[in-house]
PDB file of N, CA and C in Angstrom:
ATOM      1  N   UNK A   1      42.385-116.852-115.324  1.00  0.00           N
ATOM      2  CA  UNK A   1      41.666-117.810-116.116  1.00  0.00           C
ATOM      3  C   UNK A   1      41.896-119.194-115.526  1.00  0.00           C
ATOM      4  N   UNK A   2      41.027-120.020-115.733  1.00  0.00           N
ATOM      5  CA  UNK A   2      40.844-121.330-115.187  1.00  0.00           C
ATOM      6  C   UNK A   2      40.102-121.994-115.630  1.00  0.00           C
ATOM      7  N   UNK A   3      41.072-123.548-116.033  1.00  0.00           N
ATOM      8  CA  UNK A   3      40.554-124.455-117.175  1.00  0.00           C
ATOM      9  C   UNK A   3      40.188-125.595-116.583  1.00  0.00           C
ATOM     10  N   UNK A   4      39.272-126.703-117.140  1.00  0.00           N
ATOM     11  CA  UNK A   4      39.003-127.611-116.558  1.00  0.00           C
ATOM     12  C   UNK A   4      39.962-128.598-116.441  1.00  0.00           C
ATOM     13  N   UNK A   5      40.264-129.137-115.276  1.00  0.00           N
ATOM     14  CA  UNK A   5      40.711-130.376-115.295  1.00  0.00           C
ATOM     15  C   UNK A   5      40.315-131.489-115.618  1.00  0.00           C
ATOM     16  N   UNK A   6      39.215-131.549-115.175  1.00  0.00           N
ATOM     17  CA  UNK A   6      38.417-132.928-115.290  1.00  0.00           C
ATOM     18  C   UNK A   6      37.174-132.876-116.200  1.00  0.00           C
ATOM     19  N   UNK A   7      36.984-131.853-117.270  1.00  0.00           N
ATOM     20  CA  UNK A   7      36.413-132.212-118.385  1.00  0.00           C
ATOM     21  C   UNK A   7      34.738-131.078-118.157  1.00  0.00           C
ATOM     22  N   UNK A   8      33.879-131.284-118.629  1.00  0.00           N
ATOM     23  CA  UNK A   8      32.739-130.257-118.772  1.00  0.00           C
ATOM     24  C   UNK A   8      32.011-130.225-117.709  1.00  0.00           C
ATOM     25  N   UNK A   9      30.882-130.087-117.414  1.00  0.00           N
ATOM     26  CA  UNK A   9      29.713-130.449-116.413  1.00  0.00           C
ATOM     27  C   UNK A   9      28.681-131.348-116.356  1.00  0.00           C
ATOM     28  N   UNK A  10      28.715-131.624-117.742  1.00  0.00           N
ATOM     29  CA  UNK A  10      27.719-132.989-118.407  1.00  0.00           C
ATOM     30  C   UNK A  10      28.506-134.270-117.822  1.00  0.00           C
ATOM     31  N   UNK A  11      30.016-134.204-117.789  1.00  0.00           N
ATOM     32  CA  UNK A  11      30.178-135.514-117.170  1.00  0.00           C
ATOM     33  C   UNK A  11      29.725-136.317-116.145  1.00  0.00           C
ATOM     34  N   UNK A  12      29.842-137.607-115.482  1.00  0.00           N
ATOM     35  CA  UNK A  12      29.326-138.092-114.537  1.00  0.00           C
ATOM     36  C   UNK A  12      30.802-138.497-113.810  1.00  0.00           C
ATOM     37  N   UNK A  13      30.529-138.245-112.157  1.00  0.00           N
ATOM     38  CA  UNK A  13      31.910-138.039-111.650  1.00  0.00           C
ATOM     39  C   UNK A  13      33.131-139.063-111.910  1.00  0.00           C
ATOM     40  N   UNK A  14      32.366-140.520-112.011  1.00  0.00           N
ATOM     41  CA  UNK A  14      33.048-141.885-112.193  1.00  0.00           C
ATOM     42  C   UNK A  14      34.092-141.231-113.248  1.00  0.00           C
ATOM     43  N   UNK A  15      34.280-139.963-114.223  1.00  0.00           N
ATOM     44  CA  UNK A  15      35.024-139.985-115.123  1.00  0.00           C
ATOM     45  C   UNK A  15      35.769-139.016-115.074  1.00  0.00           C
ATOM     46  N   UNK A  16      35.608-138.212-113.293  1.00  0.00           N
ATOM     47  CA  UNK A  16      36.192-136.855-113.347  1.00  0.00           C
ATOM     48  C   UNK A  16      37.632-137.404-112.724  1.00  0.00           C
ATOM     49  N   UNK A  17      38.768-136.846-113.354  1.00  0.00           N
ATOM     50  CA  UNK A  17      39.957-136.863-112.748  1.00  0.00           C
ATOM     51  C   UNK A  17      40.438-135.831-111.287  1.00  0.00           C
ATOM     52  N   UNK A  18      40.238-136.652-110.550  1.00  0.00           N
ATOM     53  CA  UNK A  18      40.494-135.525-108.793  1.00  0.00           C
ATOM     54  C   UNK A  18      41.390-135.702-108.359  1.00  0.00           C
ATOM     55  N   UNK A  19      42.366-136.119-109.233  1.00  0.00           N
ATOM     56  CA  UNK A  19      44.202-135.541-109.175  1.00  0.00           C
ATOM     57  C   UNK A  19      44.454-134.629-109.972  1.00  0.00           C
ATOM     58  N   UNK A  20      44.126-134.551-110.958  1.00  0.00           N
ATOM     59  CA  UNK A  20      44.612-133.574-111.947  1.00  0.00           C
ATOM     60  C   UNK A  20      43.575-132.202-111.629  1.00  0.00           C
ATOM     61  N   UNK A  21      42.619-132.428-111.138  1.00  0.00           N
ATOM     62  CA  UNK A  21      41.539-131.218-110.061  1.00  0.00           C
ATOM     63  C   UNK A  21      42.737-130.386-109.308  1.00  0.00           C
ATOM     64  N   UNK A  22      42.982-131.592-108.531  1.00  0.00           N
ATOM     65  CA  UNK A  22      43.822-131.303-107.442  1.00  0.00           C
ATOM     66  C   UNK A  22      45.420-130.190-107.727  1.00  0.00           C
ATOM     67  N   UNK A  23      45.893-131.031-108.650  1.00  0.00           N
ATOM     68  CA  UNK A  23      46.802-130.151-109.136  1.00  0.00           C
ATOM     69  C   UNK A  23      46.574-128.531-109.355  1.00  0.00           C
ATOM     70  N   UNK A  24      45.463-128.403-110.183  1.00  0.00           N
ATOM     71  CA  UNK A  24      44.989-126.619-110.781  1.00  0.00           C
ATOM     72  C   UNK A  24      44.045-126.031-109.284  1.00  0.00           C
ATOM     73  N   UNK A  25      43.651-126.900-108.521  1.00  0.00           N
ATOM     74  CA  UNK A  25      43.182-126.137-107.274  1.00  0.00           C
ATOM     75  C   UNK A  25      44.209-124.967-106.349  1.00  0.00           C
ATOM     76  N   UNK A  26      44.284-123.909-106.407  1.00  0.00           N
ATOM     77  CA  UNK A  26      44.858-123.016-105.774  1.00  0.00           C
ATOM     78  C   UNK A  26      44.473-122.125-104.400  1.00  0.00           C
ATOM     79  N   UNK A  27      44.882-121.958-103.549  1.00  0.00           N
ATOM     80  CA  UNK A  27      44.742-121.053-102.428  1.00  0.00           C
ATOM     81  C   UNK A  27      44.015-120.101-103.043  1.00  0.00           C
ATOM     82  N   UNK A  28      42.987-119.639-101.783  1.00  0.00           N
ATOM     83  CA  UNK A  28      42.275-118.656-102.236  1.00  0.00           C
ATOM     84  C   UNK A  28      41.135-118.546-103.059  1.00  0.00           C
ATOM     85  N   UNK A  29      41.042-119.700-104.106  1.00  0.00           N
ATOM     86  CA  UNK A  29      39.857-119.440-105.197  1.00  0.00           C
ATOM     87  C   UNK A  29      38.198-119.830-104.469  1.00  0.00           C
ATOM     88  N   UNK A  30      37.302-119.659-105.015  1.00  0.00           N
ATOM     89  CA  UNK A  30      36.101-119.501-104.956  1.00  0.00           C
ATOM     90  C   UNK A  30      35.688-121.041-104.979  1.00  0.00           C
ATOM     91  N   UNK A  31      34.517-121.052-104.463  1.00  0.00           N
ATOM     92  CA  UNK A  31      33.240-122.161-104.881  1.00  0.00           C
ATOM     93  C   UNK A  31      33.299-122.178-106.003  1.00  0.00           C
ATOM     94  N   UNK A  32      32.871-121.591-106.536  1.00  0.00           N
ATOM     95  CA  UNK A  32      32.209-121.807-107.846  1.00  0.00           C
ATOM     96  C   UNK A  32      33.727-121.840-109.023  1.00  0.00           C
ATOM     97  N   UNK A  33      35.199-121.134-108.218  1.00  0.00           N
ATOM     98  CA  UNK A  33      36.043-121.799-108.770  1.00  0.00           C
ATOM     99  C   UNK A  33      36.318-122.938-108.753  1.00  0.00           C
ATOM    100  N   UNK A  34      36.227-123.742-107.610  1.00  0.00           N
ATOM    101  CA  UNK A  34      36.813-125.262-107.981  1.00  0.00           C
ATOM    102  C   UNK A  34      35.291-125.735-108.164  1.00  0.00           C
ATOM    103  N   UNK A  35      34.175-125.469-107.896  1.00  0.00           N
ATOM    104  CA  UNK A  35      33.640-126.608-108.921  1.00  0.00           C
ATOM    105  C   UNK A  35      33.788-126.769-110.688  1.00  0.00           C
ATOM    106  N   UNK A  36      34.053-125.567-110.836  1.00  0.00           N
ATOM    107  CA  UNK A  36      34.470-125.407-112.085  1.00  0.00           C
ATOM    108  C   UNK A  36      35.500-125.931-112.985  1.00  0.00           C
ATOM    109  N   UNK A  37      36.372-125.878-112.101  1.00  0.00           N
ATOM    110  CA  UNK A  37      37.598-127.030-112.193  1.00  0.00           C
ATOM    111  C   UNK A  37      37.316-128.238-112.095  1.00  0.00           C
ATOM    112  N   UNK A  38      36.782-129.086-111.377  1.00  0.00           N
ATOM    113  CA  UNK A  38      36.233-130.143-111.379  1.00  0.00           C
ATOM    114  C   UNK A  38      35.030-130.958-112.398  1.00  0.00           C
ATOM    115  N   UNK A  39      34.356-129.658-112.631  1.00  0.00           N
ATOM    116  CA  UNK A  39      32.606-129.863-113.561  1.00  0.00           C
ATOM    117  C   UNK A  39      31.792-130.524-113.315  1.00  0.00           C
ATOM    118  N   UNK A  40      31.717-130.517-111.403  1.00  0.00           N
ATOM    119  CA  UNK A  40      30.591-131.340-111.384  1.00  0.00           C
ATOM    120  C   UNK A  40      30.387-130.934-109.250  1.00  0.00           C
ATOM    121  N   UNK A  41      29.145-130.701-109.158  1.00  0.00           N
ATOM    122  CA  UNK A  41      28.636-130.437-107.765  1.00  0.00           C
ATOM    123  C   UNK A  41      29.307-131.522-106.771  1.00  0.00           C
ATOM    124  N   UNK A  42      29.528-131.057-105.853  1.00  0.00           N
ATOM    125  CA  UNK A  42      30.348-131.974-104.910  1.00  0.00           C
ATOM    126  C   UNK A  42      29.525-133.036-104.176  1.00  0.00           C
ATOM    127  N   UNK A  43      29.841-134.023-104.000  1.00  0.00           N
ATOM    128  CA  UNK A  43      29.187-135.542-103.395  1.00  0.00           C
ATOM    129  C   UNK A  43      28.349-134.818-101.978  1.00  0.00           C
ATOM    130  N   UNK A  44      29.694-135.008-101.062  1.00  0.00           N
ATOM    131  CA  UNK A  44      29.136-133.890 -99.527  1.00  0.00           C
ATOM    132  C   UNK A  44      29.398-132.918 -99.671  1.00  0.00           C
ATOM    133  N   UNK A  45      28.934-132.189 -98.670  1.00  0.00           N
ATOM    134  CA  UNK A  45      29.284-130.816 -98.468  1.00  0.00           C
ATOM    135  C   UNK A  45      28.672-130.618 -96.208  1.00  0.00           C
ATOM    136  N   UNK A  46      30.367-130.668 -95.830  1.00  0.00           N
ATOM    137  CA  UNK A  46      30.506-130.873 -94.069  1.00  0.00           C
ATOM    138  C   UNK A  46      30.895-128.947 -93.466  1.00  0.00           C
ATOM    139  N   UNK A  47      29.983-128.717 -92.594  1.00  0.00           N
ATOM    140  CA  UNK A  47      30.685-127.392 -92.166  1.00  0.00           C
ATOM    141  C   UNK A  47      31.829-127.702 -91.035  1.00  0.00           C
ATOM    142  N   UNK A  48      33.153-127.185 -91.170  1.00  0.00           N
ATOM    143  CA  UNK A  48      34.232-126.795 -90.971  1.00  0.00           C
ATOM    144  C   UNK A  48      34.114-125.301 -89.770  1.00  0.00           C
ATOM    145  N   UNK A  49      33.717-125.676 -88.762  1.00  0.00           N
ATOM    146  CA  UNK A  49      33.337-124.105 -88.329  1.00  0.00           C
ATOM    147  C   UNK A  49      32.151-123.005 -88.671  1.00  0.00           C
ATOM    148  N   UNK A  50      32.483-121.863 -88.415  1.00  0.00           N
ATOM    149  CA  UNK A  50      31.040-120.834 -88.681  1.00  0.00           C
ATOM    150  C   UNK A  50      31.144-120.750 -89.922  1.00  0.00           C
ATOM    151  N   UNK A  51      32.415-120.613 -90.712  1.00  0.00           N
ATOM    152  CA  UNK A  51      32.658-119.766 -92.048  1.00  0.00           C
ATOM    153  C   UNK A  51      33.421-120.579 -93.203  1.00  0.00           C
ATOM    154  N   UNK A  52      33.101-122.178 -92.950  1.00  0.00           N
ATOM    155  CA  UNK A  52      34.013-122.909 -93.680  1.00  0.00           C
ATOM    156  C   UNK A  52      33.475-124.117 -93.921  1.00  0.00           C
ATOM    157  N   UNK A  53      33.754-124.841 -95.267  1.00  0.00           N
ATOM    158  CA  UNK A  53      33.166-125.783 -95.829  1.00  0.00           C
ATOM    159  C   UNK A  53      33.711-126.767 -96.032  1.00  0.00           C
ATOM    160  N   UNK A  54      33.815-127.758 -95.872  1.00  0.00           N
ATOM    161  CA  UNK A  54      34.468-129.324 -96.634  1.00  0.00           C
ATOM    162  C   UNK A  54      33.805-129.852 -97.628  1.00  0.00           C
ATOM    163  N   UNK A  55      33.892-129.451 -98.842  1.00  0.00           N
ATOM    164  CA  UNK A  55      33.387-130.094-100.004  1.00  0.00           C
ATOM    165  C   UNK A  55      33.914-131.718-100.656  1.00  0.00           C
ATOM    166  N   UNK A  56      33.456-132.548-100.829  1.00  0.00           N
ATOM    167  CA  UNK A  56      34.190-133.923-100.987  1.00  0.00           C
ATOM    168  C   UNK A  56      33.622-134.541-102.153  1.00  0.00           C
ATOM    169  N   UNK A  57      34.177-134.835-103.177  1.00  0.00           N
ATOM    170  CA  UNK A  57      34.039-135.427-104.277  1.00  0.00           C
ATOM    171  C   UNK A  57      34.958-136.624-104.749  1.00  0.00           C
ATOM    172  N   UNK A  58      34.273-138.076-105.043  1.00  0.00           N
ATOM    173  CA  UNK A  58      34.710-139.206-104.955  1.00  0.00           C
ATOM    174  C   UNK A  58      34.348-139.910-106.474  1.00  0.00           C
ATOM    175  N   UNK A  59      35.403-140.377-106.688  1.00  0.00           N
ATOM    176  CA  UNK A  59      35.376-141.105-108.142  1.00  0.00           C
ATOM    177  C   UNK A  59      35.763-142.910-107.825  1.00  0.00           C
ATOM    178  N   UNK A  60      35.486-143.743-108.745  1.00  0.00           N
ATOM    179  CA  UNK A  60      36.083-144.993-108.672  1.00  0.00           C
ATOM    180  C   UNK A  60      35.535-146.082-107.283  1.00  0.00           C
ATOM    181  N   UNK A  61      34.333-145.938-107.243  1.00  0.00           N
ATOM    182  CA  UNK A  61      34.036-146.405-106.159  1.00  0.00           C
ATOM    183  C   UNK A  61      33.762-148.037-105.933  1.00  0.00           C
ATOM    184  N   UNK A  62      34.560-148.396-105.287  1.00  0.00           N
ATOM    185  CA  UNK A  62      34.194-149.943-105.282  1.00  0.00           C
ATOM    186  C   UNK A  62      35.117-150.731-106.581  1.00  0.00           C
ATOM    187  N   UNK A  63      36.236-149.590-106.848  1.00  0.00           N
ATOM    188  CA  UNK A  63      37.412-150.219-108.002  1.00  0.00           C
ATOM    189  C   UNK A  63      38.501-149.799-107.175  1.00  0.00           C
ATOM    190  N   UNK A  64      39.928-150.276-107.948  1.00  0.00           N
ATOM    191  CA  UNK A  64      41.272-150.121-107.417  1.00  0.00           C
ATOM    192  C   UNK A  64      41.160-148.519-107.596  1.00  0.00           C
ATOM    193  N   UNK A  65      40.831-147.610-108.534  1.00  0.00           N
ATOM    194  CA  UNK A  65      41.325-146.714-108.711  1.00  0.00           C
ATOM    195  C   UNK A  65      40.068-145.412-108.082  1.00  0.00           C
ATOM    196  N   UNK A  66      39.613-145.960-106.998  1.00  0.00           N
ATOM    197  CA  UNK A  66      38.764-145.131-105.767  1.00  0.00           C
ATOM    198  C   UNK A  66      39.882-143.963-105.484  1.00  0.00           C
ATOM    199  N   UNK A  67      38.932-142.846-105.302  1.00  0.00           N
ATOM    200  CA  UNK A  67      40.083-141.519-105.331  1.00  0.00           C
ATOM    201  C   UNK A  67      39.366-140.313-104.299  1.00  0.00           C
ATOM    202  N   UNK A  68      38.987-139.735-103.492  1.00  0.00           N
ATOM    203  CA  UNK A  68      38.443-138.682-102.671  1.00  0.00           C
ATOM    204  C   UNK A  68      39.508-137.688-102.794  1.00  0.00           C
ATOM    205  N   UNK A  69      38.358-136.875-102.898  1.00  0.00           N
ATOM    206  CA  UNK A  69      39.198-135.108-103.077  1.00  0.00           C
ATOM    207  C   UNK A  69      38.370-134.676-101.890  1.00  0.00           C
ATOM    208  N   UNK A  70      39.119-133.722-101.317  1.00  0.00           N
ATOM    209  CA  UNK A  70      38.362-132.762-100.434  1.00  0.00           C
ATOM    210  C   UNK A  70      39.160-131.590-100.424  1.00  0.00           C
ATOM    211  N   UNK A  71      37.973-130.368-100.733  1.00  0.00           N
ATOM    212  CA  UNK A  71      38.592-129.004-101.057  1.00  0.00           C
ATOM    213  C   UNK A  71      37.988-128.257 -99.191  1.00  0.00           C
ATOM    214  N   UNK A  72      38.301-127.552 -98.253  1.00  0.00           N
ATOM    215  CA  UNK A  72      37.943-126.861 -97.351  1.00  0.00           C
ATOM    216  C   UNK A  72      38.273-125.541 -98.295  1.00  0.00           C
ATOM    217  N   UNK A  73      36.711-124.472 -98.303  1.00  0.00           N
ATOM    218  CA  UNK A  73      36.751-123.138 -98.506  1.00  0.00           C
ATOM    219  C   UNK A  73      35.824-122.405 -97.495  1.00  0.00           C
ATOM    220  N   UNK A  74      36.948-121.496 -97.673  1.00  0.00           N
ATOM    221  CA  UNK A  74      36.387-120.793 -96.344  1.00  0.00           C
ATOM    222  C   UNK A  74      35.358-119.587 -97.206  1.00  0.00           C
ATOM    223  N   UNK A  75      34.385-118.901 -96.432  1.00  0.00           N
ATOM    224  CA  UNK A  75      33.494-117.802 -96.734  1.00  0.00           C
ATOM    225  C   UNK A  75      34.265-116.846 -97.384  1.00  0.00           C
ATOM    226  N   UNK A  76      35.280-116.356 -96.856  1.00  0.00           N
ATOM    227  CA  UNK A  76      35.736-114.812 -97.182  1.00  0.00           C
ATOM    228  C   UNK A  76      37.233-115.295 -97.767  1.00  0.00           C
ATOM    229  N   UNK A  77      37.917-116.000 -97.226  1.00  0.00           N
ATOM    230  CA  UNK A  77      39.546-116.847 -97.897  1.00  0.00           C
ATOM    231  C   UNK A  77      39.362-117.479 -99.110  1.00  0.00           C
ATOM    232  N   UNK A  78      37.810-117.904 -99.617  1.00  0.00           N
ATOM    233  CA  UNK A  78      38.134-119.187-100.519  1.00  0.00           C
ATOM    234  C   UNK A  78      39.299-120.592-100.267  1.00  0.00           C
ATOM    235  N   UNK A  79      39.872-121.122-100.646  1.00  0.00           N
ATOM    236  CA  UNK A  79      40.463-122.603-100.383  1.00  0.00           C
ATOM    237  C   UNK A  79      41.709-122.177 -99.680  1.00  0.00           C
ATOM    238  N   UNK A  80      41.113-123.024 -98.333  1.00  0.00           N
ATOM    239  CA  UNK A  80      42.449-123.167 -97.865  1.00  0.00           C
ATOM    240  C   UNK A  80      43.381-124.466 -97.120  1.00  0.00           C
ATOM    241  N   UNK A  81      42.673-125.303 -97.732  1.00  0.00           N
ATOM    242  CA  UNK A  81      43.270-126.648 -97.987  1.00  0.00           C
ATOM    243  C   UNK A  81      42.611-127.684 -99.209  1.00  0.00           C
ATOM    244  N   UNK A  82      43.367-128.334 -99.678  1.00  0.00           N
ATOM    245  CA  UNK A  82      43.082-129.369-100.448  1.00  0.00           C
ATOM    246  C   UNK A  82      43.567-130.436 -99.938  1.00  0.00           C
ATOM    247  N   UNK A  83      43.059-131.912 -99.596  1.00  0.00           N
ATOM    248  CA  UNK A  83      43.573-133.300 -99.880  1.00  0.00           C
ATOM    249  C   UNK A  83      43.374-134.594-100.859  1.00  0.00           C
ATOM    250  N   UNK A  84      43.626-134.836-101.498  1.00  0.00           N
ATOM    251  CA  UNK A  84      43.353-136.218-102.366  1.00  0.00           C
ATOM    252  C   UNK A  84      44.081-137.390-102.053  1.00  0.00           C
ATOM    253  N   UNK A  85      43.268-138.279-102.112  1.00  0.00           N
ATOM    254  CA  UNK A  85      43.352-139.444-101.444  1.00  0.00           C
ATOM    255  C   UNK A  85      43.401-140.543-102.379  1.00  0.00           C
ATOM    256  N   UNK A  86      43.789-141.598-102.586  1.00  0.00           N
ATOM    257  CA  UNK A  86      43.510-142.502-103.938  1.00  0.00           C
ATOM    258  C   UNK A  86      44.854-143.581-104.202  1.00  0.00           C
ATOM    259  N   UNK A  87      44.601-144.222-105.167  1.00  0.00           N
ATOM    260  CA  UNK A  87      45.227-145.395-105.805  1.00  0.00           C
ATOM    261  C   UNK A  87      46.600-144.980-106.033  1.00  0.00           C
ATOM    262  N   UNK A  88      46.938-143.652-106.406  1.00  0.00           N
ATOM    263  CA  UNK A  88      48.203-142.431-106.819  1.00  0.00           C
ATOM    264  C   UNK A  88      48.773-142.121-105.802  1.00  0.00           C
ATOM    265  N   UNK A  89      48.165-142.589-104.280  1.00  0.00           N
ATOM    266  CA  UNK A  89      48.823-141.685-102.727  1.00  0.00           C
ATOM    267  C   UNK A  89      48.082-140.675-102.211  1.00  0.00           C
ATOM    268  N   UNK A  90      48.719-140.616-101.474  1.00  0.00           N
ATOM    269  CA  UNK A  90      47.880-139.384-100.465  1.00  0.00           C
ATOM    270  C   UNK A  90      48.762-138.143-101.045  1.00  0.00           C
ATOM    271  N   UNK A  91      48.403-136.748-101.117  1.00  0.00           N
ATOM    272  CA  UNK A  91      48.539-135.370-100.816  1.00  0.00           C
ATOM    273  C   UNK A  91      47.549-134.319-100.347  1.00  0.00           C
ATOM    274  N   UNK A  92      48.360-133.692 -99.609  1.00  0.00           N
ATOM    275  CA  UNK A  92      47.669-132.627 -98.869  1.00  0.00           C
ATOM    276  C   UNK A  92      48.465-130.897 -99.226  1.00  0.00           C
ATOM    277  N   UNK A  93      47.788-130.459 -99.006  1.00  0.00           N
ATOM    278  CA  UNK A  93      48.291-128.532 -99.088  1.00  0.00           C
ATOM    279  C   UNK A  93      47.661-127.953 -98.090  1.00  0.00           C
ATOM    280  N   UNK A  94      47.862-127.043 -97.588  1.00  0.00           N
ATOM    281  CA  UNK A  94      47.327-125.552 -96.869  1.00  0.00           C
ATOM    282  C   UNK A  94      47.829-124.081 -97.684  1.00  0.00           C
ATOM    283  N   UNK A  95      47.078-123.723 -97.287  1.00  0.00           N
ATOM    284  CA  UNK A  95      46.915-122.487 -97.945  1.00  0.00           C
ATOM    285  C   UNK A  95      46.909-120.965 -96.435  1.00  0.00           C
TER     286      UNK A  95
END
């Protein structure tokens, strides 16, 4: 099971939290898992190779509290990195 972090799908991203995303994002899960976690379609979307995606979703733009998430999922692995970027610091994972 997997709950939202950052609130429903009706939101608008300026209000999605992509640290606390970041936190419940796990190795392995699906597309349609972390957008779900998030609740909202990703800003870009960069190919990473034949079989892999960089999805990037950005909040706070043009304020102190500007924040970029980027989830890489692969085709058949699902996530196998996360980074967030922002006002809070940098972190990164691999999976």
């Amino acid at each position: 099971m997997f709950l939202s972090a950052c609130g429903g799908g009706n939101e608008q991203t300026g209000s999605t939290d992509l640290y606390g995303a970041y936190d419940v994002i796990e190795g392995g899960m699906s597309e349609v898992q972390v957008k779900s976690v998030i609740g909202v379609e990703p800003q870009r979307r960069q190919a990473d190779g034949d079989k892999a995606q960089i999805l990037t979703w950005e909040t706070g733009a043009n304020t102190y509290r500007h924040t970029t998430l980027l989830v890489t999922v692969h085709d058949k692995d699902g996530v196998t990195r996360k980074i967030v970027t922002g006002y809070r610091g940098n972190q990164s994972q691999s999976f």
